[in-house]
N, C-alpha and C. Protein backbone atom coordinates (compact mmCIF):
# COMPACT_ATOMS: atom_id res chain seq x y z
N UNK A 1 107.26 117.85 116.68
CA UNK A 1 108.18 118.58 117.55
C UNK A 1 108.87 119.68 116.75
N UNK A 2 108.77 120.96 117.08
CA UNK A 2 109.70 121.98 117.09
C UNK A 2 111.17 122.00 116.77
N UNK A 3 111.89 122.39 115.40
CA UNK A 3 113.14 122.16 114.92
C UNK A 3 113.74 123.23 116.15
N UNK A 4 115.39 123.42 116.07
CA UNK A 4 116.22 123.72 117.21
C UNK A 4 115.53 125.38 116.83
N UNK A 5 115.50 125.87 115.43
CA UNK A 5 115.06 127.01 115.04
C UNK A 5 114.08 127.69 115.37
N UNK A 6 112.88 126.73 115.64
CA UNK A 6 111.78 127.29 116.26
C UNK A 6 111.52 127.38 117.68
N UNK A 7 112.61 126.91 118.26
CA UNK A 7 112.58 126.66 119.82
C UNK A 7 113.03 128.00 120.48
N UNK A 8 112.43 128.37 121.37
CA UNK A 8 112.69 129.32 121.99
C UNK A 8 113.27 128.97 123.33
N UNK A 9 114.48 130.33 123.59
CA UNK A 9 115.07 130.30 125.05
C UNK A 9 114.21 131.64 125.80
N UNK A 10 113.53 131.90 126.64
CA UNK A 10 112.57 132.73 127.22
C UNK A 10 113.38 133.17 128.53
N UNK A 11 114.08 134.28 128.52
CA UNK A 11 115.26 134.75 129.84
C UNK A 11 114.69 136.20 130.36
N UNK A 12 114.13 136.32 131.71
CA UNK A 12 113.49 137.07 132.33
C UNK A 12 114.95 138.08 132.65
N UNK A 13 114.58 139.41 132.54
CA UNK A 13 115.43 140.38 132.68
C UNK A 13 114.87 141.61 133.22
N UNK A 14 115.94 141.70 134.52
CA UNK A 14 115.34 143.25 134.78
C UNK A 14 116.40 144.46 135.44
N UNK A 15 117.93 144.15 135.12
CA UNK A 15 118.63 144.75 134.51
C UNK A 15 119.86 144.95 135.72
N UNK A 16 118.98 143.48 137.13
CA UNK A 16 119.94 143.18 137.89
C UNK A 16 121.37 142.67 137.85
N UNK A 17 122.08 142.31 138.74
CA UNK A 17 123.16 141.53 138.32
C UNK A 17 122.87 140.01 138.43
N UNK A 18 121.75 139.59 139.06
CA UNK A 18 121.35 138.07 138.68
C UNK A 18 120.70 137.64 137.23
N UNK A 19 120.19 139.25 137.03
CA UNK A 19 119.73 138.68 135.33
C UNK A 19 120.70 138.92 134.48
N UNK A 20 121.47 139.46 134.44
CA UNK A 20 122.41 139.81 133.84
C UNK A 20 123.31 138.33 133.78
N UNK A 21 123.68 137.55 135.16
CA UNK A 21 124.35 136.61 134.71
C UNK A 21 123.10 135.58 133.60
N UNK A 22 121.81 135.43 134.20
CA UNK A 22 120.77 134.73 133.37
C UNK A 22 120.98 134.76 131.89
N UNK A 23 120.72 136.08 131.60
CA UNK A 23 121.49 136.58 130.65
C UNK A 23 122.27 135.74 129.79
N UNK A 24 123.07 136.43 130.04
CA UNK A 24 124.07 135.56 129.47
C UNK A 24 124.30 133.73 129.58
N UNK A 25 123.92 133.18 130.14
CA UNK A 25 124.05 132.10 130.23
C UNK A 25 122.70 131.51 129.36
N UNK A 26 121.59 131.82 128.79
CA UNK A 26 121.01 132.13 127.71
C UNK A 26 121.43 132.15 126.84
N UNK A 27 122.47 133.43 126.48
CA UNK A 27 123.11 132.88 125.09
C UNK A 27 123.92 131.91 124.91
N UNK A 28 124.58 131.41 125.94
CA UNK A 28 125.06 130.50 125.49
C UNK A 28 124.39 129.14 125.38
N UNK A 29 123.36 129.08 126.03
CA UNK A 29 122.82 127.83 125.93
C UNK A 29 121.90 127.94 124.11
N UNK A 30 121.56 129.26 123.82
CA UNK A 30 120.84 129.31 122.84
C UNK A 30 122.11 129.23 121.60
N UNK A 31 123.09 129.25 122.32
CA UNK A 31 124.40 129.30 120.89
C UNK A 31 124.98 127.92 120.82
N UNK A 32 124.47 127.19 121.92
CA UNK A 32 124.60 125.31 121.94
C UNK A 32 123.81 125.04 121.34
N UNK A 33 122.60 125.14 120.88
CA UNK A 33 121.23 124.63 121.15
C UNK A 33 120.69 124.67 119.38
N UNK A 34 121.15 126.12 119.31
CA UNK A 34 120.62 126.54 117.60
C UNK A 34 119.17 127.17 118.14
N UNK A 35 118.92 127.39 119.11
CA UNK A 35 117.25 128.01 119.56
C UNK A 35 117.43 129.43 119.55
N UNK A 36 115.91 130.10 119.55
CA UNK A 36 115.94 131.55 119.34
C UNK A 36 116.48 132.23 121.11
N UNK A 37 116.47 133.35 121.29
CA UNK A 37 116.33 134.13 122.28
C UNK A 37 115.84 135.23 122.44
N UNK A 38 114.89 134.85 123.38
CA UNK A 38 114.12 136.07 124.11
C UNK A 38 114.06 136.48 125.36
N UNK A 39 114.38 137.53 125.29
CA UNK A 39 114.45 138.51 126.66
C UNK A 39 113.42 139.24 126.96
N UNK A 40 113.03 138.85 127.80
CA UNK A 40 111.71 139.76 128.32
C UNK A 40 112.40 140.24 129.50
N UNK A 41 111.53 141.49 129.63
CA UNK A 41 111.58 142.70 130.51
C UNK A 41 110.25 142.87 131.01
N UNK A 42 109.44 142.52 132.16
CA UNK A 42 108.36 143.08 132.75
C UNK A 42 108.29 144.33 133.32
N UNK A 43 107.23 144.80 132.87
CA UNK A 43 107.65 146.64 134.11
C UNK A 43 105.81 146.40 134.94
N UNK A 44 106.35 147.43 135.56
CA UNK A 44 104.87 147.57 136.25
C UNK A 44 105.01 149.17 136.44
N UNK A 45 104.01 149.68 135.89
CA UNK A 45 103.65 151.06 135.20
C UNK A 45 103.56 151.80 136.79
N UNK A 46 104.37 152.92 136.86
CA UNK A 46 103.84 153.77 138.14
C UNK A 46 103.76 154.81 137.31
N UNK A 47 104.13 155.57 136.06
CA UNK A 47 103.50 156.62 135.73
C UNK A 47 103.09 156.63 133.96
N UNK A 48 103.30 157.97 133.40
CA UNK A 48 102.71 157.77 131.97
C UNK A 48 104.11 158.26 130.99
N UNK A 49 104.36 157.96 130.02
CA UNK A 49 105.62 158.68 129.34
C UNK A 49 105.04 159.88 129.03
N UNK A 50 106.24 160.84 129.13
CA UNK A 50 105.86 162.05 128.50
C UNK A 50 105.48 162.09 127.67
N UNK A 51 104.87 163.32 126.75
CA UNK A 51 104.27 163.43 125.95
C UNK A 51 105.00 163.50 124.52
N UNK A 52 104.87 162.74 122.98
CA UNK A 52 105.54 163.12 122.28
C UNK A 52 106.14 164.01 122.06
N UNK A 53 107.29 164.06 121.50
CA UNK A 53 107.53 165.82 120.87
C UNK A 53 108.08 166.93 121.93
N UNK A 54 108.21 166.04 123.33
CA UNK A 54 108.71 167.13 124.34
C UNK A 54 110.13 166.48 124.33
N UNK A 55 110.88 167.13 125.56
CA UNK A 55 112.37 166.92 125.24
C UNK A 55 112.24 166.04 126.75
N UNK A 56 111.69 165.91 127.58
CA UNK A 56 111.41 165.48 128.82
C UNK A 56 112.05 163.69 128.70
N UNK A 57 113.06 163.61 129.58
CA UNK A 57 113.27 162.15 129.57
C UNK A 57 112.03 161.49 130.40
N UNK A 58 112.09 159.99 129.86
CA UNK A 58 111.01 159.04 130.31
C UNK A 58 111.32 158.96 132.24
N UNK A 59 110.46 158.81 133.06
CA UNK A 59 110.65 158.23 134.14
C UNK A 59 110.80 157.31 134.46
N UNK A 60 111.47 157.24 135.75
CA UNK A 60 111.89 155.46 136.01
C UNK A 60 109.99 155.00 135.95
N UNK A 61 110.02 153.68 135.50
CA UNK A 61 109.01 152.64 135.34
C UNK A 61 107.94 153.14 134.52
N UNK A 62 108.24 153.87 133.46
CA UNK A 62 107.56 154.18 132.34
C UNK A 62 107.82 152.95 131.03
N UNK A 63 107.48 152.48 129.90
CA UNK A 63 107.32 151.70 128.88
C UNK A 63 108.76 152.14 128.31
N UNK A 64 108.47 153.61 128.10
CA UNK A 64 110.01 154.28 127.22
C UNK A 64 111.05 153.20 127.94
N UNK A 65 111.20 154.03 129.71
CA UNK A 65 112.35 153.79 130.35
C UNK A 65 112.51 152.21 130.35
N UNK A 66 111.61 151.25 130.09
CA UNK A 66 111.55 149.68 130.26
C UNK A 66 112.34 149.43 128.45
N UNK A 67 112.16 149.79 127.81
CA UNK A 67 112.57 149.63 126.61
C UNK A 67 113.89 150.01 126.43
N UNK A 68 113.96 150.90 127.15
CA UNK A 68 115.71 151.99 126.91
C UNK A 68 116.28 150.80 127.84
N UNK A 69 116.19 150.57 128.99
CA UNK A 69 116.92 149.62 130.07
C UNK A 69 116.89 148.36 129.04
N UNK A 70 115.97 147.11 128.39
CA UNK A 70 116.53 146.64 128.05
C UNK A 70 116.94 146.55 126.63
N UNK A 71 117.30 147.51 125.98
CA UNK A 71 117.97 147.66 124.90
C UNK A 71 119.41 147.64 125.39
N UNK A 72 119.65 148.65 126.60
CA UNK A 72 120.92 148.94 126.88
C UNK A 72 121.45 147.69 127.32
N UNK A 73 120.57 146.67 127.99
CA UNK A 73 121.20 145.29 128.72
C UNK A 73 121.31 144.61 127.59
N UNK A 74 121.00 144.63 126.66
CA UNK A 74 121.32 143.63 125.44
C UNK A 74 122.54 144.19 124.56
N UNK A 75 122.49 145.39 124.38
CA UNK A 75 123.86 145.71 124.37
C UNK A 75 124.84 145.82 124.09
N UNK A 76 125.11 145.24 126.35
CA UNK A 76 125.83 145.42 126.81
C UNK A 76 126.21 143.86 127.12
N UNK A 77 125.35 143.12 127.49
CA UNK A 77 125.80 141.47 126.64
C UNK A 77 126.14 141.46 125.57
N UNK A 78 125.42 141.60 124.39
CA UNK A 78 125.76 141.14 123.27
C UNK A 78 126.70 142.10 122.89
N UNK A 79 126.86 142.70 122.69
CA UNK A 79 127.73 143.57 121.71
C UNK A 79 128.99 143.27 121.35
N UNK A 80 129.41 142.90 122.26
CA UNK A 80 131.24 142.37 122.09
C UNK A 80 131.22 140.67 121.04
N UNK A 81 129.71 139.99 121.10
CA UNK A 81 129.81 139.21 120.69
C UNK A 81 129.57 138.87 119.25
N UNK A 82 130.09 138.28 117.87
CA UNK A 82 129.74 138.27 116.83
C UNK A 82 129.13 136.65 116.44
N UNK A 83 128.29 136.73 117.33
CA UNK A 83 127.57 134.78 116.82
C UNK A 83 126.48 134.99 116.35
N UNK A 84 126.07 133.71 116.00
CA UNK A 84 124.71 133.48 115.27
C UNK A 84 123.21 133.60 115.94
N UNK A 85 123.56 134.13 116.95
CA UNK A 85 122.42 133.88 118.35
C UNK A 85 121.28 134.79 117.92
N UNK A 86 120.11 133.96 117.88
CA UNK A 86 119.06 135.15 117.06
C UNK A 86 118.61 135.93 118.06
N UNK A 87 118.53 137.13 118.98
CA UNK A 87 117.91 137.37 119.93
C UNK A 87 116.74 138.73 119.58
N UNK A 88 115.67 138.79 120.54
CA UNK A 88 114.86 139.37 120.51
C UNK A 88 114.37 139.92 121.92
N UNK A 89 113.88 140.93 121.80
CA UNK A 89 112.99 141.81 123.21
C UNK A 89 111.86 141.55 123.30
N UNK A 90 111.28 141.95 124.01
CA UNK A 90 110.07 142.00 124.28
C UNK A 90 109.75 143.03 126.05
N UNK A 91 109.36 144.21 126.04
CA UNK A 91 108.72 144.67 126.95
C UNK A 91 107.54 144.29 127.30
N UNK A 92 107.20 144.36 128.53
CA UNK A 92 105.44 144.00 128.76
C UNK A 92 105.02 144.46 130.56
N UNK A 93 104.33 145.11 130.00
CA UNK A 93 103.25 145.72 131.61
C UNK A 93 103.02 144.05 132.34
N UNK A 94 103.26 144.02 133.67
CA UNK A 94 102.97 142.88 134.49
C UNK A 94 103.79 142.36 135.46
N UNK A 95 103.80 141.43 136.30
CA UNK A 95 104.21 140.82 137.16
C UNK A 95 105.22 140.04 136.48
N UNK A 96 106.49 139.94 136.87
CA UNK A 96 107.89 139.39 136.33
C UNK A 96 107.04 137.73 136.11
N UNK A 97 106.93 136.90 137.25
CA UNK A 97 106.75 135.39 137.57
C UNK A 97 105.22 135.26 136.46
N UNK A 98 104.86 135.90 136.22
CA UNK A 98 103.41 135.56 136.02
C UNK A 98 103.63 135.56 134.34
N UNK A 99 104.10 136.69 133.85
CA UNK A 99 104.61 137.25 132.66
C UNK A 99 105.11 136.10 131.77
N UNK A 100 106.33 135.94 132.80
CA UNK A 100 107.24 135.19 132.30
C UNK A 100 106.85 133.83 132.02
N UNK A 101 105.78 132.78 133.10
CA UNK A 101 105.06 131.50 132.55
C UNK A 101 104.54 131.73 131.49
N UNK A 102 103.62 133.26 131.28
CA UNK A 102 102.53 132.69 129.98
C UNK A 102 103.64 133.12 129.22
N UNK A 103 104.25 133.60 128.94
CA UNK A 103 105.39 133.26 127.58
C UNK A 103 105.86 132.49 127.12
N UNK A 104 106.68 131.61 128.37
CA UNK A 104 107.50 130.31 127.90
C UNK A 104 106.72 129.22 128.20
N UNK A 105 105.25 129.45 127.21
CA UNK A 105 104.38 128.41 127.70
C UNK A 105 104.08 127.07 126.64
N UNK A 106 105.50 126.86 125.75
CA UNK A 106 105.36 125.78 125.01
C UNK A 106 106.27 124.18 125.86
N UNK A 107 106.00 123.31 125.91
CA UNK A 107 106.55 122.39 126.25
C UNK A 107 108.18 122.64 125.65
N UNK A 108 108.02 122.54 124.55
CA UNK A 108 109.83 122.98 124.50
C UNK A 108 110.19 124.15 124.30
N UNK A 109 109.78 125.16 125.28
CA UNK A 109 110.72 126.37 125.67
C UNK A 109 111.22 125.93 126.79
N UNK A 110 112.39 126.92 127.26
CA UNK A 110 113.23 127.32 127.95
C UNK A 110 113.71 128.28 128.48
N UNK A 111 112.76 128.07 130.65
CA UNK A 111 112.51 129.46 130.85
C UNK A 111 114.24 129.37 131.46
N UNK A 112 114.91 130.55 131.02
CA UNK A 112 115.92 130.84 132.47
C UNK A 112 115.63 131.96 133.24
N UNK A 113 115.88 132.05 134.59
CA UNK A 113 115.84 133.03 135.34
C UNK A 113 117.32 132.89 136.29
N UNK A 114 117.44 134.09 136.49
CA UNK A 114 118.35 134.54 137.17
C UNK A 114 117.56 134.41 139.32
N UNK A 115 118.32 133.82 139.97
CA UNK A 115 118.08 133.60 141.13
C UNK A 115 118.79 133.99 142.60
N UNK A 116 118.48 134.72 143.30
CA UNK A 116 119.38 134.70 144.46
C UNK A 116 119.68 133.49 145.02
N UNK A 117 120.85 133.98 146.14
CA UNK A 117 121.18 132.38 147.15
C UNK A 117 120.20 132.50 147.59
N UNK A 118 120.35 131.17 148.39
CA UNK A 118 118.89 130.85 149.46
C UNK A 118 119.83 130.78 150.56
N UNK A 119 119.06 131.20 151.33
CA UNK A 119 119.51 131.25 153.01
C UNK A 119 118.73 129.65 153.48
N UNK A 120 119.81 129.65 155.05
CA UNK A 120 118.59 128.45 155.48
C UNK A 120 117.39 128.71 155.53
N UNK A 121 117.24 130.22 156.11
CA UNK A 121 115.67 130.70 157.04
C UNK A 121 114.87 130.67 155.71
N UNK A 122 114.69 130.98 154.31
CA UNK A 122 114.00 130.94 153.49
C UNK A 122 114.56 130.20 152.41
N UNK A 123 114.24 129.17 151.90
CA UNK A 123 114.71 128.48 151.12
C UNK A 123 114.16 129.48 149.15
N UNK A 124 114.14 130.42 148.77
CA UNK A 124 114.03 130.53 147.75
C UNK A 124 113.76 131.96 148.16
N UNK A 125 114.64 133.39 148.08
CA UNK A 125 114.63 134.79 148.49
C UNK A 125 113.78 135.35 147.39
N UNK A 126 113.84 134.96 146.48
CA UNK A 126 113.28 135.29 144.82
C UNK A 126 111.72 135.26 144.68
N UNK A 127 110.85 135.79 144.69
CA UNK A 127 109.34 135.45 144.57
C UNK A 127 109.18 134.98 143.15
N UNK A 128 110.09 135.69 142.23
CA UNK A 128 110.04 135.32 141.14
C UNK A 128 110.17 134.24 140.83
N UNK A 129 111.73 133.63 141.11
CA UNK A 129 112.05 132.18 140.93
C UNK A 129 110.92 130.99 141.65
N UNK A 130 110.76 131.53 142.53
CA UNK A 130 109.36 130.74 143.20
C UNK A 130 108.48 129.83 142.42
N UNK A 131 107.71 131.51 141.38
CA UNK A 131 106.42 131.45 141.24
C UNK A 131 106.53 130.98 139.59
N UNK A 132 108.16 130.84 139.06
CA UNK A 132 108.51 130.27 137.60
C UNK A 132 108.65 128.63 138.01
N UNK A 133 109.18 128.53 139.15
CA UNK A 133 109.35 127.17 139.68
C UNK A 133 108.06 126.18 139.73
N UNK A 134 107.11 126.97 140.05
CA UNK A 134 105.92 126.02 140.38
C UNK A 134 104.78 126.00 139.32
N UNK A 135 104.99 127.29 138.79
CA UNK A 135 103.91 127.29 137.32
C UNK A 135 104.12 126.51 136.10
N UNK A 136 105.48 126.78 136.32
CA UNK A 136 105.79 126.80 134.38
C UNK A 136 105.67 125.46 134.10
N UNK A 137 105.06 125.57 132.61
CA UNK A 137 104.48 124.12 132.16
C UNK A 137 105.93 123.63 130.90
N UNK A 138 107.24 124.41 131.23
CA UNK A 138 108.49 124.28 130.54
C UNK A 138 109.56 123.57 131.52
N UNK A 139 110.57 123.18 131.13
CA UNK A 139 111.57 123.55 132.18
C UNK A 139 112.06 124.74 132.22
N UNK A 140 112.96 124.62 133.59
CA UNK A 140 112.91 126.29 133.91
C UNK A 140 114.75 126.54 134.08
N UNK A 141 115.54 126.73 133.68
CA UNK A 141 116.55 126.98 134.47
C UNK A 141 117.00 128.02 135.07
N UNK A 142 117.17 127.85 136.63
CA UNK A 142 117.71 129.05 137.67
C UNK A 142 119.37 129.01 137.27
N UNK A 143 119.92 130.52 137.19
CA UNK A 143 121.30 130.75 137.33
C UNK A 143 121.64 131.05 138.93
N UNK A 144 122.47 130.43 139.30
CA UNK A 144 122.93 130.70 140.49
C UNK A 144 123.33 132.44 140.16
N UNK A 145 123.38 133.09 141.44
CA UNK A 145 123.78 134.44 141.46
C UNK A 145 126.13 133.90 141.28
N UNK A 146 126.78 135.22 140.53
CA UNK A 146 127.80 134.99 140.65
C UNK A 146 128.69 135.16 141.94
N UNK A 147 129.63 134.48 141.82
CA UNK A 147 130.63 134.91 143.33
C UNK A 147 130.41 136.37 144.13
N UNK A 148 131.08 137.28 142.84
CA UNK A 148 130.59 138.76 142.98
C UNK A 148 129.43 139.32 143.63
N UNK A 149 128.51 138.41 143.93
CA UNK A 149 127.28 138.88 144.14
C UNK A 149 127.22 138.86 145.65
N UNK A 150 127.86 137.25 146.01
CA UNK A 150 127.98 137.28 147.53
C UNK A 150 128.67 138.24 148.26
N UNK A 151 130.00 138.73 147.75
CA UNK A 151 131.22 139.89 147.72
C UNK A 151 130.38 140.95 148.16
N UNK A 152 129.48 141.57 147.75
CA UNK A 152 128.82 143.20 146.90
C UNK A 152 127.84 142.61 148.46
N UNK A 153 127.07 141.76 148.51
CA UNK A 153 125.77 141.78 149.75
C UNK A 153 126.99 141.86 150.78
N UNK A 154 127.99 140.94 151.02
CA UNK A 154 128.64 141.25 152.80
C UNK A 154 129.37 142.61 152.43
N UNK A 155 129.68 142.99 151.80
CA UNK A 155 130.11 144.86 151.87
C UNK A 155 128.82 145.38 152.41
N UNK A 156 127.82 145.29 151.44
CA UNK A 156 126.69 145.88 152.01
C UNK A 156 125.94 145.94 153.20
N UNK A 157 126.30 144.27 153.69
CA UNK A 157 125.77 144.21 155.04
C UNK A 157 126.77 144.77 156.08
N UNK A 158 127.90 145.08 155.75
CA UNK A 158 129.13 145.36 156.86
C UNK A 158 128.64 146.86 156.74
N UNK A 159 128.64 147.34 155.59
CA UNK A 159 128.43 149.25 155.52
C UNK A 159 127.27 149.54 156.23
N UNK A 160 126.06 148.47 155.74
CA UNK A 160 124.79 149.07 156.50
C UNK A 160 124.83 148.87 158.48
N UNK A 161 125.50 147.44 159.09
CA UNK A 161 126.17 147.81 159.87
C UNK A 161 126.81 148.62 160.85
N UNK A 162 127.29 149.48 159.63
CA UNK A 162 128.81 150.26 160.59
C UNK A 162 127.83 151.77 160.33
N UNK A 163 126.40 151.87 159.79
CA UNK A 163 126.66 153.24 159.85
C UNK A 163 125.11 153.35 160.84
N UNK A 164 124.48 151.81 161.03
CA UNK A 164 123.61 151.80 162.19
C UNK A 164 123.96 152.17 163.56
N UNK A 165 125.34 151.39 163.38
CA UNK A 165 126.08 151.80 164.92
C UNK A 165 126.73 152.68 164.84
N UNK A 166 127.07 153.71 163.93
CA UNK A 166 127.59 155.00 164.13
C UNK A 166 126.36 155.74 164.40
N UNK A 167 125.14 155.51 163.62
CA UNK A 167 123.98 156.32 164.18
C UNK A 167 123.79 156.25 165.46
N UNK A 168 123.70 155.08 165.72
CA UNK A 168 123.31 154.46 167.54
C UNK A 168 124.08 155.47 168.19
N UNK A 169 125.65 155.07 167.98
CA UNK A 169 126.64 155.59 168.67
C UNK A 169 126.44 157.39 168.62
N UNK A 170 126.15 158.14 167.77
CA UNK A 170 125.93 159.31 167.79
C UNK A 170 124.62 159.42 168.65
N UNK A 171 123.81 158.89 168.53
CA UNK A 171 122.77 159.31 169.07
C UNK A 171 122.76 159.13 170.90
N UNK A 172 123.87 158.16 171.18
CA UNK A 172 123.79 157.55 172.63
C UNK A 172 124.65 159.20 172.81
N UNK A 173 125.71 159.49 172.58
CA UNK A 173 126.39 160.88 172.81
C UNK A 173 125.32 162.11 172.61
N UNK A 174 124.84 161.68 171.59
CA UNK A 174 124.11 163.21 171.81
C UNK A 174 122.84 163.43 172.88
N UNK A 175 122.35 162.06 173.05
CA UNK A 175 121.98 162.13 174.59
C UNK A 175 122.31 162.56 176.11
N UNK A 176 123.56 161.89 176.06
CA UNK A 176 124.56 162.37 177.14
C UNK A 176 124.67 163.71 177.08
N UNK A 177 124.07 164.29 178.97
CA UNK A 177 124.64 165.71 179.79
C UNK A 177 126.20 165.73 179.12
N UNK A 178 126.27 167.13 178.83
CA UNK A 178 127.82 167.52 178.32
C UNK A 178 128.00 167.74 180.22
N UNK A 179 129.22 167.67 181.02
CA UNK A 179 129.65 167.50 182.09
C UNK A 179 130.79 168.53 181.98
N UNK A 180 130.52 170.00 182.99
CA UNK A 180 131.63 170.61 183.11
C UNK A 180 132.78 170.33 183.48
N UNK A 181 133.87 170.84 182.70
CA UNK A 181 135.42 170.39 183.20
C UNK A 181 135.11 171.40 185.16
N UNK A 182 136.34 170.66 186.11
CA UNK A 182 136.11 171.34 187.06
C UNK A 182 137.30 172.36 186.83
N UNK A 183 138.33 172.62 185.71
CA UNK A 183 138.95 173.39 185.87
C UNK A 183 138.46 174.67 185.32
N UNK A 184 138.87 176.08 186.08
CA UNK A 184 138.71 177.14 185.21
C UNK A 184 140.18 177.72 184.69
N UNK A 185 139.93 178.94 183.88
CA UNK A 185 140.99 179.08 183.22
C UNK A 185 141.75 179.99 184.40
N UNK A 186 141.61 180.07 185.32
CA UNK A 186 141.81 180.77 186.70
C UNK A 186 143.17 179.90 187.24
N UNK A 187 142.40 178.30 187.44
CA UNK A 187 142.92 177.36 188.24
C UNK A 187 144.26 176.33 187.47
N UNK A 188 145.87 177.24 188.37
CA UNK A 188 146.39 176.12 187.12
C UNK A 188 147.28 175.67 188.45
């Protein structure tokens, strides 16, 4: 068996606020534990990085831009912190769920992922958490999403809401015959 040193914590990141709590709750389990940490970042390539030597920033879902995002998420966790927590990156072209099993594919790793709530109508919103749930030949731990998170979706669902039915509502008016007043400026 694997000393606490050689054990790896394997924390899927993609620069949400559910991985972000994952995140962090990673290090701390890896700052209980004495185990390494790794953060992986999956991308899935829609274009090519610019070319060396130009001044051109990377595009969203380029390797650059997957590397810059999670450098900046590590950070922006770690930075404030001065512990012993060994952590490490790792970028990689692929599917988050798929990625993430063949990595944390030793009996004693430790996948965490970051997870949405579950509604009744779908018991698991996450394809990711799903497809770490049923593969992985590790245990897996899901972070619940934070309070904040529920907060930020009912704003969102109230805004998206209020500006369907202001559309509606504009659109039912701008349907509507404008209807002459019967007064003229004649008639007082």
């Amino acid at each position: 068996m694997d000393s606490p040193a050689q054990q790896r914590i394997v924390v899927g990141v993609s620069g949400s606020l559910n991985s972000l709590v994952a995140l962090q709750r990673a290090g701390t389990e890896a700052r209980l534990t004495g185990r390494r940490l790794l953060a992986v970042l999956a991308w899935r390539p829609c274009d090519t990085d610019p070319p060396p030597g130009t001044n051109r920033p990377p595009l969203k879902g380029t390797r650059t831009a997957a590397m810059r995002l999670l450098k900046g998420v590590l950070n922006d966790v770690f930075a404030a912190t001065d512990d012993t927590v060994r952590i490490s990156g790792l970028v990689i072209s692929g599917s988050a769920g798929r990625t993430l099993v063949q990595i944390a594919n030793k009996e004693t790793d430790l996948l965490v992922i970051g997870r949405r709530h579950h509604s009744k109508l779908r018991r698991w919103r996450s394809p990711v958490a799903r497809y770490c749930l049923t593969h992985a030949t590790c245990p897996v731990l899901t972070v619940p999403p934070p309070p904040l998170q529920f907060d930020l979706e009912a704003l969102t669902r109230r805004k998206q809401l209020l500006s369907a039915a202001s559309d509606g509502l504009f659109h039912t008016l701008h349907q509507l015959p404008l209807q002459r007043s019967a007064c003229t400026d004649t008639d007082q």
